[in-house]
N, C-alpha and C. Protein backbone atom coordinates (compact mmCIF):
# COMPACT_ATOMS: atom_id res chain seq x y z
N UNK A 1 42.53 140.27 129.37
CA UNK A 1 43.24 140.73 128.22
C UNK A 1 42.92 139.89 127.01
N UNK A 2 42.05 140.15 126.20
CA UNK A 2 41.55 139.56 124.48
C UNK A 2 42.94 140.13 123.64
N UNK A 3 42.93 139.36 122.76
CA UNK A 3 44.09 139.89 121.62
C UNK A 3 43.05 140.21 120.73
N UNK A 4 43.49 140.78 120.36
CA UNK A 4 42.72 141.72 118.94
C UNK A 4 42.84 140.41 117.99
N UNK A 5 41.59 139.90 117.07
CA UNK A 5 41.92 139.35 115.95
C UNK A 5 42.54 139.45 115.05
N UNK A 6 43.53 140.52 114.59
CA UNK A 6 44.56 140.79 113.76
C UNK A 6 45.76 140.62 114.71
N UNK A 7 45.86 140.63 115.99
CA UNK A 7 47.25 140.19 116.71
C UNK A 7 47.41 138.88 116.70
N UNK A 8 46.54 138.12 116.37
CA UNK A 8 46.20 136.45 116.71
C UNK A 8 46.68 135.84 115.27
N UNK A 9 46.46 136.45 114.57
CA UNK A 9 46.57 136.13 113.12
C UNK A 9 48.53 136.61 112.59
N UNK A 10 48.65 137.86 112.71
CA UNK A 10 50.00 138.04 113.09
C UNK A 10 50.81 137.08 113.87
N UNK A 11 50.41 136.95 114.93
CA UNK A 11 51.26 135.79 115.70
C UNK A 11 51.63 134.81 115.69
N UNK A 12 50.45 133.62 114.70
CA UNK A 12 50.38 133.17 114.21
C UNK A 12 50.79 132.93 112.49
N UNK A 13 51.27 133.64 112.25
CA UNK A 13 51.57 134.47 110.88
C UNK A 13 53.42 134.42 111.22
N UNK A 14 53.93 135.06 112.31
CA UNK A 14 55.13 134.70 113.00
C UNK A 14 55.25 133.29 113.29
N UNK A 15 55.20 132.85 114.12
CA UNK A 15 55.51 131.51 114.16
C UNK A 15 55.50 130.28 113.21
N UNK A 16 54.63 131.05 111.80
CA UNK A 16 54.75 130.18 111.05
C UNK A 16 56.33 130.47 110.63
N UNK A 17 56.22 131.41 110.05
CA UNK A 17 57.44 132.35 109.84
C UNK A 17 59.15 131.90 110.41
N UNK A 18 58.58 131.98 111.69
CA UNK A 18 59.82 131.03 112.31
C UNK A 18 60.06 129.59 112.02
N UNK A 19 58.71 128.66 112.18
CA UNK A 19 58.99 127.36 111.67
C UNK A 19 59.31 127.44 110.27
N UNK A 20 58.94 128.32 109.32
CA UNK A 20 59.48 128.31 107.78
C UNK A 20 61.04 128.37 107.70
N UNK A 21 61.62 129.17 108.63
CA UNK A 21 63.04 129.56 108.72
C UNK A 21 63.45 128.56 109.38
N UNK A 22 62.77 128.07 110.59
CA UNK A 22 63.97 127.00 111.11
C UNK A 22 63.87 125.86 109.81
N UNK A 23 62.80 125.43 109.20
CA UNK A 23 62.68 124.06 108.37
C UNK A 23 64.10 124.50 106.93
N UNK A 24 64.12 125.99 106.62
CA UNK A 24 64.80 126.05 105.49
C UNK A 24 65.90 126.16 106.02
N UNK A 25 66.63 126.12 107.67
CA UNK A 25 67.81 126.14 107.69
C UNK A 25 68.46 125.10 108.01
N UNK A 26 67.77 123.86 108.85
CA UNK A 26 67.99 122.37 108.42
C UNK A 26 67.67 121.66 107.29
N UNK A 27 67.10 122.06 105.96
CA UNK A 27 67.47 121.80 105.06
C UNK A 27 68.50 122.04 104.51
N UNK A 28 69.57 123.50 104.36
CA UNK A 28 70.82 123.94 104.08
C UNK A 28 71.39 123.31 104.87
N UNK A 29 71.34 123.16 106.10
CA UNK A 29 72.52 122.29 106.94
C UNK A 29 72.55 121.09 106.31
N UNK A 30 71.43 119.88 105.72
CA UNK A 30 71.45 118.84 105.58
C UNK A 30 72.22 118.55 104.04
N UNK A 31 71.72 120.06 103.07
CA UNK A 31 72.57 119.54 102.34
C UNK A 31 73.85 120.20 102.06
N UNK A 32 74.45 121.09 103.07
CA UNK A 32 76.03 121.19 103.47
C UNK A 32 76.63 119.97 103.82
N UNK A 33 76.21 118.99 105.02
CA UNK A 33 76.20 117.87 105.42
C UNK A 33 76.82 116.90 104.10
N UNK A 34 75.61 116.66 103.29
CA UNK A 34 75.73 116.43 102.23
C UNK A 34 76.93 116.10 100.87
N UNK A 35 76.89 117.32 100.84
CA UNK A 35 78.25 118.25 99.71
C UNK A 35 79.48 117.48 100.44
N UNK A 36 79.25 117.62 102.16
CA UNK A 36 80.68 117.42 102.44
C UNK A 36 80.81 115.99 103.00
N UNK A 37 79.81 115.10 103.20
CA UNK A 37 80.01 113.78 103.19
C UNK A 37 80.03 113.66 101.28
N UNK A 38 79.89 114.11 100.22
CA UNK A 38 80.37 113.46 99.42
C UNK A 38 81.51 113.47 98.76
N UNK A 39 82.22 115.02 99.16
CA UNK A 39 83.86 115.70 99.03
C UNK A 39 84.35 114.46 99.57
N UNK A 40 84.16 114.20 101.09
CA UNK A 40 85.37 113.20 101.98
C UNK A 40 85.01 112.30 101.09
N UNK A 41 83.91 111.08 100.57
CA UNK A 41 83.87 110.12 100.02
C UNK A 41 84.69 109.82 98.46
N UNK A 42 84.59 111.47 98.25
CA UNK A 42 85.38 111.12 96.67
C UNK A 42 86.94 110.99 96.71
N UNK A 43 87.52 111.98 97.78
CA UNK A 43 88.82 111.94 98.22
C UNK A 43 88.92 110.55 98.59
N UNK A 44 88.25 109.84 99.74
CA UNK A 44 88.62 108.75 99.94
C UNK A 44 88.88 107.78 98.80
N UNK A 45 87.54 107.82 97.76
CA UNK A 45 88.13 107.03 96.58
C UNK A 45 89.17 107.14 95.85
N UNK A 46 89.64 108.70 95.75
CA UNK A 46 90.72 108.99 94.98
C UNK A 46 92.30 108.41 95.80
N UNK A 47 92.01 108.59 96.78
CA UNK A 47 93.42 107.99 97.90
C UNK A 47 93.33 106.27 97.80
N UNK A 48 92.37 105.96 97.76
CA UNK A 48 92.06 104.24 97.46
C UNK A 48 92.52 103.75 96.21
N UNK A 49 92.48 104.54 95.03
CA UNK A 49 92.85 104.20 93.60
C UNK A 49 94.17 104.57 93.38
N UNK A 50 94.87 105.24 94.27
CA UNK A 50 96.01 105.80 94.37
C UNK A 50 97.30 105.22 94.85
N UNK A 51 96.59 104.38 95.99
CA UNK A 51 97.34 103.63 96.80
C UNK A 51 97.38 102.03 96.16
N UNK A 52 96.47 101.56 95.29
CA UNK A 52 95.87 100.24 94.33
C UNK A 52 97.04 100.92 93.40
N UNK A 53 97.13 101.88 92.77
CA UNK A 53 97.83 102.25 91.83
C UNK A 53 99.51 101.74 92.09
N UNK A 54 100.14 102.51 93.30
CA UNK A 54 101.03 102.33 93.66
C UNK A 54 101.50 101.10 94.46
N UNK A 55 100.36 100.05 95.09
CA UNK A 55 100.49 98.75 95.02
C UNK A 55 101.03 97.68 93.84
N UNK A 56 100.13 98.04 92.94
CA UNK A 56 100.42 97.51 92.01
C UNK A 56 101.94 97.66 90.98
N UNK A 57 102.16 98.93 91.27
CA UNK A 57 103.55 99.35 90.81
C UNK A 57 104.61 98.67 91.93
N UNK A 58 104.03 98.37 92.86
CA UNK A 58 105.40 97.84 93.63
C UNK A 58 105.49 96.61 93.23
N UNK A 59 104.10 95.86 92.99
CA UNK A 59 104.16 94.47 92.52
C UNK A 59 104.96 94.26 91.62
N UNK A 60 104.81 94.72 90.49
CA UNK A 60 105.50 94.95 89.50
C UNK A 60 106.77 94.87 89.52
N UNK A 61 107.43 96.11 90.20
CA UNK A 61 108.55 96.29 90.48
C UNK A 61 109.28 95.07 91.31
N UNK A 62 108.33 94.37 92.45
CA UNK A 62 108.73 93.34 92.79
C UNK A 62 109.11 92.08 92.13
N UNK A 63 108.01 91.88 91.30
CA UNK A 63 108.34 90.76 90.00
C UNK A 63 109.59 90.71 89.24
N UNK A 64 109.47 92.20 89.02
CA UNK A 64 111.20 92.27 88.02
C UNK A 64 112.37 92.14 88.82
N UNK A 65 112.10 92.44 89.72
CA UNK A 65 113.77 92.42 90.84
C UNK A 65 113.76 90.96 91.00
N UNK A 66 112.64 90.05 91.46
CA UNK A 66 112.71 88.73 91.09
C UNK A 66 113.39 87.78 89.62
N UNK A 67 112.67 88.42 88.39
CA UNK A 67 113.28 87.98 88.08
C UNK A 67 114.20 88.61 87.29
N UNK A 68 114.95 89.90 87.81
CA UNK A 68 116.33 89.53 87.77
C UNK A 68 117.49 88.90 88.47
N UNK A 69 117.17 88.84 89.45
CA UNK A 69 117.57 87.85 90.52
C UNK A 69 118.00 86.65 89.97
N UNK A 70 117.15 86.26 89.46
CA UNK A 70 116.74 84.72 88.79
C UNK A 70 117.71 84.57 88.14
N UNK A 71 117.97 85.90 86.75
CA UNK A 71 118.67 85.51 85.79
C UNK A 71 119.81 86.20 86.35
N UNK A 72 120.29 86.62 87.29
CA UNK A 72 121.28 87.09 87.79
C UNK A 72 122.35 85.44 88.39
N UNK A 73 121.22 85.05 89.70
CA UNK A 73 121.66 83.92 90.03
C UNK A 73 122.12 82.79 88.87
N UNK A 74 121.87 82.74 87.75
CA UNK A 74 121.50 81.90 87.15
C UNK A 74 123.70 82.41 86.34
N UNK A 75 123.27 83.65 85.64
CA UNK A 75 124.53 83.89 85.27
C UNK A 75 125.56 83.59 86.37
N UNK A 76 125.72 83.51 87.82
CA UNK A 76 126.63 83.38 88.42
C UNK A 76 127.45 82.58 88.32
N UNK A 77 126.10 81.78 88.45
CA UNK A 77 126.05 79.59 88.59
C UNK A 77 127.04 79.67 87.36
N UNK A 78 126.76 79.65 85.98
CA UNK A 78 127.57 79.85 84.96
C UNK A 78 129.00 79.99 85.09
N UNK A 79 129.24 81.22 85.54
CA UNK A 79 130.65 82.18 85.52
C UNK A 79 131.29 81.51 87.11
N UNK A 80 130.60 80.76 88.12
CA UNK A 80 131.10 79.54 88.99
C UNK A 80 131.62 78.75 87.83
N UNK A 81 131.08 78.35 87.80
CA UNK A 81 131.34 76.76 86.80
C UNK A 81 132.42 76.61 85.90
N UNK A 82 132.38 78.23 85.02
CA UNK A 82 133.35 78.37 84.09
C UNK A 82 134.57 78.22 85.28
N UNK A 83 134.86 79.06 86.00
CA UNK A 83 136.34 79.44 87.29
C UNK A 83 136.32 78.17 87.55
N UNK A 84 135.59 77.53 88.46
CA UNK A 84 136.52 75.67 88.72
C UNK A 84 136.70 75.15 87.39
N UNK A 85 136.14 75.33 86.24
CA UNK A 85 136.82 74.53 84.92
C UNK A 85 138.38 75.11 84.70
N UNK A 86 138.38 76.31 84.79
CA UNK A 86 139.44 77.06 84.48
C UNK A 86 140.48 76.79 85.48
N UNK A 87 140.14 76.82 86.97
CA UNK A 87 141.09 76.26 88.25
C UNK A 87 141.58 74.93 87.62
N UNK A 88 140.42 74.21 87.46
CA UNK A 88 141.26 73.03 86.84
C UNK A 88 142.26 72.46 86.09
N UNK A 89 142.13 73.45 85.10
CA UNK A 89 143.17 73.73 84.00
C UNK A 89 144.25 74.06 83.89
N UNK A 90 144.22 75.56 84.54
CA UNK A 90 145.00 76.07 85.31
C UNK A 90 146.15 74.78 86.12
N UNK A 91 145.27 74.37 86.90
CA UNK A 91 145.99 73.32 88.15
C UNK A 91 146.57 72.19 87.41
N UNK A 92 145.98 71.56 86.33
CA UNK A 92 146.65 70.51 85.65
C UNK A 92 147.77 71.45 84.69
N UNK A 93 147.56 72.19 83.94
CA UNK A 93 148.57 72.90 83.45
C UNK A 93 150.09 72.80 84.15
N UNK A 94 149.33 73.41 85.55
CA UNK A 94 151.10 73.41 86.21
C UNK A 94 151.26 72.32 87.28
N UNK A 95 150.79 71.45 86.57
CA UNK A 95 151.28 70.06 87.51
C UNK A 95 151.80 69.19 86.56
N UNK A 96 151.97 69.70 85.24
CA UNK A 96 152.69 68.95 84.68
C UNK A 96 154.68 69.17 84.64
């Protein structure tokens, strides 16, 4: 059985055909691949700047509760100090 020289050429003509199609459809896969390793990567950055964002706002927020604290404690100490002056007073007042 000879193949006709135009079946040889055809066949050959196919198989290129096929390797043309498989090469252009792992190229589309590679750059679907692609597209969507760089979607997840940008989300990831955006969730990273997001979470830095809201770090930083807690810092913040932490600092100030500190120092109101500070000047909280600080007024207490005060308004202590004033009450035993005043107990005192008070107490000598009516011990006379």
């Amino acid at each position: 059985m000879n193949a006709h020289p135009g079946d040889v050429g055809e066949s050959i003509y196919d198989k290129l055909n096929n390797v043309h199609a498989s090469l252009r459809k792992q190229k589309e896969d590679a750059f679907r691949t692609k597209q969507l390793a760089e979607e997840r990567l940008r989300l990831a950055r955006q969730d990273r700047e997001a979470m830095e964002r809201k770090g930083n706002d807690i810092k913040t927020q932490l600092r100030q509760l500190k120092e109101r604290a500070g000047e909280m404690k600080a007024k207490n100490e005060v308004m202590e100090k004033e009450n035993r002056q005043m107990e005192k007073e008070f107490n000598f007042q009516h011990s006379e």
